[in-house]
Protein backbone atom coordinates (compact mmCIF):
# COMPACT_ATOMS: atom_id res chain seq x y z
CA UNK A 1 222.00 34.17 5.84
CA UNK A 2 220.13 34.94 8.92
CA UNK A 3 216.21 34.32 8.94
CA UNK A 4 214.34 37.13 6.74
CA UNK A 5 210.69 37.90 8.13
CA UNK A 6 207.04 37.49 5.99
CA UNK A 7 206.31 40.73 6.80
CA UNK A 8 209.66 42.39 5.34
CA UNK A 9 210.05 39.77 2.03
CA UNK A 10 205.66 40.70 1.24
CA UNK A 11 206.08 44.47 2.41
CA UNK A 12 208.73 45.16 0.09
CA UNK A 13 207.32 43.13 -2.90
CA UNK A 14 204.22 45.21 -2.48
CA UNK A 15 205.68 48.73 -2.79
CA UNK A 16 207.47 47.84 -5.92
CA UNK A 17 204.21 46.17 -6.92
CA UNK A 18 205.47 42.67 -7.18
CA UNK A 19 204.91 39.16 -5.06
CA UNK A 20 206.87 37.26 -3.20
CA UNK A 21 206.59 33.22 -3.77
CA UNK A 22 205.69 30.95 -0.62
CA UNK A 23 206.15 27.46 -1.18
CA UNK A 24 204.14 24.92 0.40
CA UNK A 25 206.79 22.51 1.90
CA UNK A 26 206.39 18.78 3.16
CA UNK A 27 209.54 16.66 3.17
CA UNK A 28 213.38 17.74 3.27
CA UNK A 29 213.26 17.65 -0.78
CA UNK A 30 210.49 20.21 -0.89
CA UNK A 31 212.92 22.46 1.13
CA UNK A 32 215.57 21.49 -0.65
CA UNK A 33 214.59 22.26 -3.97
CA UNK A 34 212.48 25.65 -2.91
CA UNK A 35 215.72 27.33 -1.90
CA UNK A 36 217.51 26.18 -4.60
CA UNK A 37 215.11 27.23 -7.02
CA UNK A 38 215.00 30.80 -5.50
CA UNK A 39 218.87 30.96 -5.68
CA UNK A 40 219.02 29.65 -9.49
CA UNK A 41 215.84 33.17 -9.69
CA UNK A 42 218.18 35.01 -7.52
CA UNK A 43 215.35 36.01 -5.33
CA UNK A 44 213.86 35.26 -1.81
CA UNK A 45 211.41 33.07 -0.97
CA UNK A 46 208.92 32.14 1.67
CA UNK A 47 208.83 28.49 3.20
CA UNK A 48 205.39 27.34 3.94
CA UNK A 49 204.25 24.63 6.44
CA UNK A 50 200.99 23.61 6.47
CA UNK A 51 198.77 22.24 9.58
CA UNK A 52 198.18 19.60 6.90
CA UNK A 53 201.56 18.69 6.36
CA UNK A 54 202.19 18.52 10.50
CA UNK A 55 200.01 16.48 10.70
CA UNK A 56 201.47 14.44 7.93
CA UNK A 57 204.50 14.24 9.87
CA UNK A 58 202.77 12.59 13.35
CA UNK A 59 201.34 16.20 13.85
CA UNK A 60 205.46 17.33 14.82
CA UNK A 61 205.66 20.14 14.18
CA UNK A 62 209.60 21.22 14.68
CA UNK A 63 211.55 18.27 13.01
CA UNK A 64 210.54 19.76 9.75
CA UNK A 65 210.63 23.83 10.55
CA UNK A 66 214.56 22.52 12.07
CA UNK A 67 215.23 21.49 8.44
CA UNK A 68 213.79 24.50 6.97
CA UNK A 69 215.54 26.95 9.24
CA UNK A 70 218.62 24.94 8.76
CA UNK A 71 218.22 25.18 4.80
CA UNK A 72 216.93 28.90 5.10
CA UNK A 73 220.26 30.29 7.02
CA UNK A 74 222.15 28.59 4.38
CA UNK A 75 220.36 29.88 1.68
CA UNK A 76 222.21 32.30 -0.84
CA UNK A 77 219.01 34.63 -0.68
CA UNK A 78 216.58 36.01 1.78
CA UNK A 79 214.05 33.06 2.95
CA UNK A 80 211.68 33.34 5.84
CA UNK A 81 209.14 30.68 7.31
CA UNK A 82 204.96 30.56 7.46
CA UNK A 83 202.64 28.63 8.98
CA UNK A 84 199.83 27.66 6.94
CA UNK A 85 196.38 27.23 7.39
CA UNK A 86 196.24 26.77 10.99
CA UNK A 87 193.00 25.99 12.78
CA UNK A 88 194.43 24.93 15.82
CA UNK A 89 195.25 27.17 18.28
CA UNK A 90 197.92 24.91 19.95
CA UNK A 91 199.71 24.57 17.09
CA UNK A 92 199.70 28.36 16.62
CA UNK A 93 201.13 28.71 19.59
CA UNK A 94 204.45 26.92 18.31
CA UNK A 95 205.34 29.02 15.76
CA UNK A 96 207.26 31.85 17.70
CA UNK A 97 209.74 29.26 19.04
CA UNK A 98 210.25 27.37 15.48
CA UNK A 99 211.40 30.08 13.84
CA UNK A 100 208.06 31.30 12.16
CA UNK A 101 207.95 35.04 11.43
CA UNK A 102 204.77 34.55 10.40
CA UNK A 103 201.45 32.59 10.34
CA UNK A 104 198.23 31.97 8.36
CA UNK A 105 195.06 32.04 10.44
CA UNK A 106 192.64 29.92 8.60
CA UNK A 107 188.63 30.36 10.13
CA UNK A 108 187.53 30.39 6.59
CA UNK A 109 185.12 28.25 7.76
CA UNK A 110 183.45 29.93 9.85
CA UNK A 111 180.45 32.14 9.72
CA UNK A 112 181.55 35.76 8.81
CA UNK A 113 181.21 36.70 13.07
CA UNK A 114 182.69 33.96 14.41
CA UNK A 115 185.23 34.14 11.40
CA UNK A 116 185.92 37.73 13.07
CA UNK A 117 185.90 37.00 16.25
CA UNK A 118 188.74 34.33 15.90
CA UNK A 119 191.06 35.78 13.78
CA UNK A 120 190.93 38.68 16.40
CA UNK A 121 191.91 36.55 18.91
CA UNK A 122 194.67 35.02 16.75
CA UNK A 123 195.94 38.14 15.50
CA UNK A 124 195.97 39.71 19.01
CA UNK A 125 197.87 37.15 20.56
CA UNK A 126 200.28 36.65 17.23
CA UNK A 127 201.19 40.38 17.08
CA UNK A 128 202.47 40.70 21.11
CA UNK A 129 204.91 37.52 19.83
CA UNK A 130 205.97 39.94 16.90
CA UNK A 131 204.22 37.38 14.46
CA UNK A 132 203.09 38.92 11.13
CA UNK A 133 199.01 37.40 10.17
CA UNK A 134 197.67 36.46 7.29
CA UNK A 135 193.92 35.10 6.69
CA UNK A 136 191.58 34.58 4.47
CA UNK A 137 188.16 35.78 3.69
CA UNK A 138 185.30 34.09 0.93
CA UNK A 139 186.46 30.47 0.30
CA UNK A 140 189.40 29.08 -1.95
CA UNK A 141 188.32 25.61 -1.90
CA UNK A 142 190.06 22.78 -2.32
CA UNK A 143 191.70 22.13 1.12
CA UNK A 144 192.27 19.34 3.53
CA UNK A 145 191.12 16.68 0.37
CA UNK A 146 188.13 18.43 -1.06
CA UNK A 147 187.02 19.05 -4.44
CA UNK A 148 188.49 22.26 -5.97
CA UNK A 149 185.43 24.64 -5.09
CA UNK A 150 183.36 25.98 -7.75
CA UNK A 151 185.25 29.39 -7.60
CA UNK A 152 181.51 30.54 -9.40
CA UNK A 153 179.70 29.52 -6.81
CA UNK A 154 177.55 31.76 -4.98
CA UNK A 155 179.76 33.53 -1.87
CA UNK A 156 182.63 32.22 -3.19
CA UNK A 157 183.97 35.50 -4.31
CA UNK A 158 185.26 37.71 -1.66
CA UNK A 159 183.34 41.07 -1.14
CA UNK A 160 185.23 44.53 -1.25
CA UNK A 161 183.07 46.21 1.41
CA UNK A 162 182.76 43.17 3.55
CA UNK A 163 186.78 42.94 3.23
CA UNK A 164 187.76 46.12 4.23
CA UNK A 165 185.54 46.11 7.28
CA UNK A 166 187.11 42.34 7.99
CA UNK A 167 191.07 44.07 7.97
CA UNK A 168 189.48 46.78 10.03
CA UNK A 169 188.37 44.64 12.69
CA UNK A 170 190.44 41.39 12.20
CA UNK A 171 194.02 43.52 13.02
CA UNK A 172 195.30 40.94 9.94
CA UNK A 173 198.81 42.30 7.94
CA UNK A 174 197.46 40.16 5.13
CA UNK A 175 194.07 39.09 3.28
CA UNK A 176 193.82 35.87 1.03
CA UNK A 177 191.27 36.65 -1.47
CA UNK A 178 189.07 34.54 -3.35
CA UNK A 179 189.39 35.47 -6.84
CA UNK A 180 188.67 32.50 -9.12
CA UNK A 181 191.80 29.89 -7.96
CA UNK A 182 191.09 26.64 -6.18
CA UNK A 183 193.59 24.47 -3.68
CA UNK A 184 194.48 21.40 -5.20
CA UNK A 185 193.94 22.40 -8.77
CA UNK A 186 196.05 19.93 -10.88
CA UNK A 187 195.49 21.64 -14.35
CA UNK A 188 196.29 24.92 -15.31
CA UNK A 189 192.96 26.17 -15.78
CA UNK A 190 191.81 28.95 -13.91
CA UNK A 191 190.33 32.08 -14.50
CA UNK A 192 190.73 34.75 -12.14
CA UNK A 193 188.72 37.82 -11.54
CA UNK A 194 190.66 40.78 -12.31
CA UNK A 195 187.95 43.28 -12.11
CA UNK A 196 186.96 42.26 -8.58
CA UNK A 197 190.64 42.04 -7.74
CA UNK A 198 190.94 45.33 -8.85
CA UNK A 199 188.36 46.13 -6.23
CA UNK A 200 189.95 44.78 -3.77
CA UNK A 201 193.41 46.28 -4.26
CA UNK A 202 191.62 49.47 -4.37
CA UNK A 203 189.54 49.05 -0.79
CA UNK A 204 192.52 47.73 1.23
CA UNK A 205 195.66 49.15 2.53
CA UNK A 206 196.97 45.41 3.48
CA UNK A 207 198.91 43.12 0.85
CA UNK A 208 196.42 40.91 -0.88
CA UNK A 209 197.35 36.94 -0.98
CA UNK A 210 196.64 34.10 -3.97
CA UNK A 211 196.13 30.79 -2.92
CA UNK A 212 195.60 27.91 -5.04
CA UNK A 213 198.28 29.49 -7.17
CA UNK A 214 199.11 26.12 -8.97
CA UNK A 215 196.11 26.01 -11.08
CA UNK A 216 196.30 29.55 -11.93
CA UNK A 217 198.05 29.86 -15.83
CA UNK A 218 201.13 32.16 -16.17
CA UNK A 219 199.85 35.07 -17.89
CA UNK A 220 196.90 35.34 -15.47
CA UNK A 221 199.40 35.23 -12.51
CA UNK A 222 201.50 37.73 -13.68
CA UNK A 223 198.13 39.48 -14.20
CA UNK A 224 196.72 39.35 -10.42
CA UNK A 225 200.44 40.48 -9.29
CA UNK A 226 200.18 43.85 -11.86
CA UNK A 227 196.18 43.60 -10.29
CA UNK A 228 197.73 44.37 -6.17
CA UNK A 229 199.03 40.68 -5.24
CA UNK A 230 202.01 40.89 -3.27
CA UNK A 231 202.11 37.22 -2.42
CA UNK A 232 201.62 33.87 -4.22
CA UNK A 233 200.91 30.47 -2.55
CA UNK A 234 201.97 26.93 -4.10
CA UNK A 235 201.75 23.57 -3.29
CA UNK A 236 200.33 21.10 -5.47
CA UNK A 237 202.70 22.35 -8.14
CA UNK A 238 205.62 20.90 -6.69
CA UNK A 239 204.01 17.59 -5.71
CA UNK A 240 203.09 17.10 -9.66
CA UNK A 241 206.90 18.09 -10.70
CA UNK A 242 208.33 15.68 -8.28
CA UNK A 243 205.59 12.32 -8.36
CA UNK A 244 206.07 12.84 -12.07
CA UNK A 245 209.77 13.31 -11.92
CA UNK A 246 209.63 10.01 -9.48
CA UNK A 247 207.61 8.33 -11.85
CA UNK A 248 209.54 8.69 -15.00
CA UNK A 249 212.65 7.68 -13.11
CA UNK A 250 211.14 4.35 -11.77
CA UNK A 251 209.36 3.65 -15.06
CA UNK A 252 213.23 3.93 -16.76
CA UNK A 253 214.81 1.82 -14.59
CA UNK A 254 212.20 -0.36 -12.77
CA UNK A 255 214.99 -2.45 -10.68
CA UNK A 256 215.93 0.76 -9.07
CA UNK A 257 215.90 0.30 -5.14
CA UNK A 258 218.33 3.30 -3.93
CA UNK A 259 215.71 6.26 -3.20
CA UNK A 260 218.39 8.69 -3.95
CA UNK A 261 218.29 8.31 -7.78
CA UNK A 262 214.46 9.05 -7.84
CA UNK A 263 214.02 11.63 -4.91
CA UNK A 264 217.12 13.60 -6.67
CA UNK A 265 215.34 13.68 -9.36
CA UNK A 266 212.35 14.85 -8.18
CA UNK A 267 214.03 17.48 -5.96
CA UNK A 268 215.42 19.08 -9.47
CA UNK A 269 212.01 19.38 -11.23
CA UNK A 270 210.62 20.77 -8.35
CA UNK A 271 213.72 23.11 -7.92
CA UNK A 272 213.21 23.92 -12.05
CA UNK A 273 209.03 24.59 -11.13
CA UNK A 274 210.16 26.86 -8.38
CA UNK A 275 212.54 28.94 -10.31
CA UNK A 276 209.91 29.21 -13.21
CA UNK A 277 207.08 30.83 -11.08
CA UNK A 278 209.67 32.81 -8.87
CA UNK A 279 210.20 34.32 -12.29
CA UNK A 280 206.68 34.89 -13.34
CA UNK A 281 205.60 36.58 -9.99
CA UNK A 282 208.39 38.44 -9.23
CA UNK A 283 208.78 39.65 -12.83
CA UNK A 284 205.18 40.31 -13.54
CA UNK A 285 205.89 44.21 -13.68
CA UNK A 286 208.61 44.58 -15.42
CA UNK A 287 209.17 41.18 -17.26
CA UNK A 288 208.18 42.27 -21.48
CA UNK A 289 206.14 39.88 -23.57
CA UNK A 290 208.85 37.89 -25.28
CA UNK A 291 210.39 37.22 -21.71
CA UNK A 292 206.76 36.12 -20.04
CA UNK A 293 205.92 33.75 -23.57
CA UNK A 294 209.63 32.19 -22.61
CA UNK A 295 209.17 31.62 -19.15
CA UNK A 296 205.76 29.82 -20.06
CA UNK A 297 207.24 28.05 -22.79
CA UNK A 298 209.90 26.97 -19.87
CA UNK A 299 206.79 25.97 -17.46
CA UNK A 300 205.71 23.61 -19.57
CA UNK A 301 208.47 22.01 -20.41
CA UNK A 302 209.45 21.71 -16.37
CA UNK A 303 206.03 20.35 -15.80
CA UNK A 304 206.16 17.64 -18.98
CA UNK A 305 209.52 16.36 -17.84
């Protein structure tokens, strides 16, 4: 199946008031086990590369984005590609010609003006490549090591008023909003803000992203995607499915040398963590209460195994 764009897979989700799933990717099992999660769901899927996990990979960026495009034209369902998190402007500058329809301009960091005045820039030169941008706006911590922010913390919260005038003057397609999740979150623990998300769904006209999606509980995702969010970010989810996965395998059989017993089996509990959430998000609207208290009940089963 040929490439499918962001823009399209998030656009659509968001008029029939669902999300999309992005999945953050960093080895040929990741990618693996994404698309074959989203064709067990039957739905697409976005593959995510972060400048992270270049950087992981001798800062290449194309060996990996040729695996995913390879895996994504394969795929039984629609899958497209995103760059995530990118600070650097050369590596921005390679996503056009790997196959990225889209990209994730991260100046988070940044004072609020100089935030602006980046993601301008980015967003300028992105859309005359046909590139679809997302960014961000308050602060979902967590990222490049860090603690998980204190998602109470004073100006940790994104502001309605402050957002709209950001989408206004940023030319984004997308805001990430900080709602209450944190990066890196390896327990199921937080609580999101759905009266400020409700804010924000009502001040913006653009699709509203969740990152740090992993620590966020089922009910309270399927929550934020009823609340406006068309698309949900995960990483850290799949990297506890498949070290534990890896781990039970090795403990089991501790003279095991052939990497192919343990990486298959942590490619299918990441493939089984990847179906779950697809579910969750992309059922949020229509999926009734018996369904939801299954697929939970199916969560934590994937994630004990």
């Amino acid at each position: 199946m040929p490439l499918a764009s962001t823009g399209d897979l998030v656009g659509r989700a968001a008029a029939a008031r669902s999300a999309v799933a992005a999945f953050n990717i960093i080895t040929l099992e990741h990618i693996e086990a994404v698309v074959a999660g989203a064709e067990s769901a039957g739905m697409p899927v976005v593959l995510q590369v972060s400048e992270n996990a270049v950087k992981y990979r001798y800062g290449r960026l194309l060996p990996l984005a040729a695996a995913a495009v390879a895996a994504a034209e394969g795929a039984a369902v629609p899958v497209a590609l995103h760059l995530d998190h990118v600070q650097s402007d050369a590596l921005l500058r390679q996503a056009p010609d790997a196959g990225f329809s889209s990209v994730m301009y991260d100046a988070s960091r940044l004072p609020y003006a100089e935030n602006l005045a980046a993601t301008r820039a980015a967003a300028d030169w992105a859309h005359a490549q046909g590139l679809w941008i997302e960014a961000e706006l308050g602060e979902v911590g967590g990222k490049d090591g860090a603690a998980p922010l204190d998602a109470h913390a004073p100006g940790a919260r994104t502001d309605p008023a402050e957002a709209r005038a950001y989408v206004a003057d940023s030319a984004v397609d997308a805001l990430a909003v900080a709602v209450g999740s944190s990066h890196a979150m390896t327990t199921r623990t937080a609580a999101l803000d759905h009266d400020l998300l409700k804010e924000l769904s009502g001040a913006l006209e653009v699709p509203l992203v969740l990152h740090g999606s992993s620590g966020v509980p089922d009910d309270e995702l399927a929550s934020a995607v009823a609340g406006g969010i068309a698309k949900v970010n995960v990483g850290t989810a799949l990297n506890i499915a498949m070290t534990g996965a890896i781990r039970e395998h090795l403990t089991a059989r501790p003279d095991a040398v052939d990497s192919r017993g343990y990486l298959t089996a942590g490619r299918e509990a990441m493939a089984r963590t990847v179906a779950t959430i697809i579910q969750v998000v992309a059922g949020a609207r229509s999926c009734p209460q018996s369904q939801a208290s299954q697929i939970r009940r199916h969560a934590m089963v994937t994630r004990a195994s």
